[in-house]
Protein backbone atom coordinates (compact mmCIF):
# COMPACT_ATOMS: atom_id res chain seq x y z
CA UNK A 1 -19.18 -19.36 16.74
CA UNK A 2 -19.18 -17.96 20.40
CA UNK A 3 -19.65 -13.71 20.58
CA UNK A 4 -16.88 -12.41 22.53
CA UNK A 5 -17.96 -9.03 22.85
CA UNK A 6 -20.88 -6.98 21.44
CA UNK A 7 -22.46 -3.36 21.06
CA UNK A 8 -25.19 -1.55 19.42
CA UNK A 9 -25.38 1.44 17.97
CA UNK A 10 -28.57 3.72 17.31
CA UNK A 11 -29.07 6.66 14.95
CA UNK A 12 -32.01 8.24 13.86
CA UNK A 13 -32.13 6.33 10.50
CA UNK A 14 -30.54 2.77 11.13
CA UNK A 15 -29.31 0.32 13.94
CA UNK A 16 -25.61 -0.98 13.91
CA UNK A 17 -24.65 -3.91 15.71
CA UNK A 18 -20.67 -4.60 16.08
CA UNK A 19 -19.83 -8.14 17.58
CA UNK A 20 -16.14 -9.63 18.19
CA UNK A 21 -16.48 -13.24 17.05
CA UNK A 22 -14.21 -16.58 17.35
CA UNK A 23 -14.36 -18.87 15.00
CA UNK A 24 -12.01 -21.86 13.93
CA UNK A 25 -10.72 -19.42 11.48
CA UNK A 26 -9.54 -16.94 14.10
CA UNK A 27 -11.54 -14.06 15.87
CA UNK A 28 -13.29 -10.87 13.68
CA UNK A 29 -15.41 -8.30 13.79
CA UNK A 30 -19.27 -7.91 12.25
CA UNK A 31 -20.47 -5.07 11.80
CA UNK A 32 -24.52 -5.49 10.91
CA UNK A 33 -26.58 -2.31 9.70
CA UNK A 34 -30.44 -2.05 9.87
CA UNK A 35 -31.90 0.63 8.01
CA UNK A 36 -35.66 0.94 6.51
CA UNK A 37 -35.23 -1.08 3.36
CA UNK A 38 -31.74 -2.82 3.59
CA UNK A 39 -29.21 -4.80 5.85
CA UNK A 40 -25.76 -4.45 5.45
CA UNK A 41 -23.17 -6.73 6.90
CA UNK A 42 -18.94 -5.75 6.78
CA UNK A 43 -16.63 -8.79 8.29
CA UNK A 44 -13.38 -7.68 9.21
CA UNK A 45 -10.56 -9.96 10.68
CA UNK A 46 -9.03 -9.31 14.35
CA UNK A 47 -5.86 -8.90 12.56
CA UNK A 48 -6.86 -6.14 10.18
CA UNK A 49 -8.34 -3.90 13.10
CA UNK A 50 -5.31 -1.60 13.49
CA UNK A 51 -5.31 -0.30 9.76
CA UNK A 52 -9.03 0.09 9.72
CA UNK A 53 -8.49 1.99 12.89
CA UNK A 54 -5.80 3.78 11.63
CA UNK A 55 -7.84 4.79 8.42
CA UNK A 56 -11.28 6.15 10.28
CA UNK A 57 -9.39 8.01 12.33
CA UNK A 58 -7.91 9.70 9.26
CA UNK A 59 -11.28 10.24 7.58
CA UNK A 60 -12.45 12.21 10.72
CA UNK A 61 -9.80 14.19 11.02
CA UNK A 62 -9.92 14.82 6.68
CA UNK A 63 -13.55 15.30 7.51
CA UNK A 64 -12.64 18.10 10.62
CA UNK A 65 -13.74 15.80 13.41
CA UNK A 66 -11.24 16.48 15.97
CA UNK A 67 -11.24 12.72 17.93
CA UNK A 68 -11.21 12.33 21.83
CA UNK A 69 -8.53 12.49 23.50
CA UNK A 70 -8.63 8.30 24.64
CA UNK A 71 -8.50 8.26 20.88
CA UNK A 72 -5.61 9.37 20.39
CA UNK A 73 -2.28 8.13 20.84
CA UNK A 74 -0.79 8.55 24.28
CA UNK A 75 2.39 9.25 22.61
CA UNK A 76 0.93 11.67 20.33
CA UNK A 77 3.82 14.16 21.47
CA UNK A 78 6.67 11.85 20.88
CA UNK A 79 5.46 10.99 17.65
CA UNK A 80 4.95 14.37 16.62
CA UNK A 81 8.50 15.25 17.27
CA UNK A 82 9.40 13.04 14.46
CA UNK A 83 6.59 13.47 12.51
CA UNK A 84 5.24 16.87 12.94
CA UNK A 85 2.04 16.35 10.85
CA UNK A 86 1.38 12.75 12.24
CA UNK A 87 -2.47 12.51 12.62
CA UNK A 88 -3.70 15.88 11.52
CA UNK A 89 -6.26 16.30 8.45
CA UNK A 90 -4.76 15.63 4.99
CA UNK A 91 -4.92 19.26 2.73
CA UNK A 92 -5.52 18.99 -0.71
CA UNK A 93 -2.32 20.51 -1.65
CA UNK A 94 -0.46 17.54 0.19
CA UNK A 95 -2.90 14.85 -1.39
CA UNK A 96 -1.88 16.41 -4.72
CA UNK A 97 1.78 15.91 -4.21
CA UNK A 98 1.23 12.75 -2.76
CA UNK A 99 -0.13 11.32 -6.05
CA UNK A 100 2.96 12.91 -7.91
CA UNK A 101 5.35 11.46 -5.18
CA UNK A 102 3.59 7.90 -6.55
CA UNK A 103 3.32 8.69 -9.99
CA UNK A 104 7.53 9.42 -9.70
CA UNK A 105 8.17 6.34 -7.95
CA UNK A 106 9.30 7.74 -5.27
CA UNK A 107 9.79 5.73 -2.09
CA UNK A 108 7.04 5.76 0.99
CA UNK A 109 10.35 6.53 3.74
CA UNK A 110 10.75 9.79 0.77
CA UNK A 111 7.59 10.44 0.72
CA UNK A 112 6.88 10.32 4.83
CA UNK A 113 10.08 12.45 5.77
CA UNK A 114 8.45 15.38 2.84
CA UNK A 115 5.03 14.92 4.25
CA UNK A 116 6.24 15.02 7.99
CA UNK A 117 4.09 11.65 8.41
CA UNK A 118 4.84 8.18 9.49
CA UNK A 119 5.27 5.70 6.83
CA UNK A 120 1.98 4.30 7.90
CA UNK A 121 0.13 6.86 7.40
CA UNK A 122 1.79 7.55 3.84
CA UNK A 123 0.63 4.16 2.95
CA UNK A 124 -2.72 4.23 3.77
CA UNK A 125 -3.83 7.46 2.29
CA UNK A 126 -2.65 6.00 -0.93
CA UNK A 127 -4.49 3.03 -0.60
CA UNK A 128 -7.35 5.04 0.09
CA UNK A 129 -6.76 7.08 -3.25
CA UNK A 130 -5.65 3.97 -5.48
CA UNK A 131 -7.39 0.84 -4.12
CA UNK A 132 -5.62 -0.86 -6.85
CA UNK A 133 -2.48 -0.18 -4.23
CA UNK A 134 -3.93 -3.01 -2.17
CA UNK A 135 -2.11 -5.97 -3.12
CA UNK A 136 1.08 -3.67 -3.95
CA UNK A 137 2.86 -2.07 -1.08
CA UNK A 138 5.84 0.74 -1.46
CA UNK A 139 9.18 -0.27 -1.42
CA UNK A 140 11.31 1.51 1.30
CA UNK A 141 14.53 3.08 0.76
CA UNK A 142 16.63 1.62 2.27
């Protein structure tokens, strides 16, 4: 299983290693952690990469990390002008009604034109707050 691609990362506590892998399967990414006492090792398909992108970039910005701009999407503008609060940090007020909004039923295109978010975005906060929302996506309106 040739490596495609690899970096490593060093903190004062633990050494990451991220490699881009092919296998027969398709390609993926490791990620490997080396701390004191324990390794830790996260496989994620090629495929998969945007979402999990997606997501830690919504985790710094809910944590206040404000991301680089080559992080960002070059039509950050243009997507803003549809959806005003596209990639800024989640309030607790708007995670509140968000549950509701699922709770009600109400569709993720509802829910994204109220929130001033892209569909997307919608859809992954609430699998981040209901991992049981995996395996069920939203219906649309359509």
């Amino acid at each position: 299983m040739p490596t495609l691609c690899s970096k490593t990362l060093t903190t004062p506590f633990k050494t990451v290693y991220i490699d881009l892998k092919d296998s027969s399967s398709g390609r993926f990414v490791q990620l490997a952690s080396y701390g004191q006492f324990a390794r830790q090792t996260i496989t994620i398909d090629a495929a998969d990469l945007p979402a999990v992108l997606e997501t830690l970039f919504e985790f710094a910005g809910a944590a206040g990390i404000e991301l680089p701009s080559q992080f960002k999407p070059a039509n950050l503008s243009v997507i803003q002008r549809e959806f005003p609060r596209a990639y800024k940090p989640w309030t607790n007020k708007e995670i509140r009604f968000l549950t509701e909004e699922v709770a009600e039923g109400k569709s993720l295109d509802e829910m994204a034109r109220f929130h001033k978010r892209q569909p997307s975005a919608i859809l992954s906060r609430i699998r981040t707050l209901s991992p049981q929302r995996q395996a069920a996506p939203l219906a649309s309106s359509a």
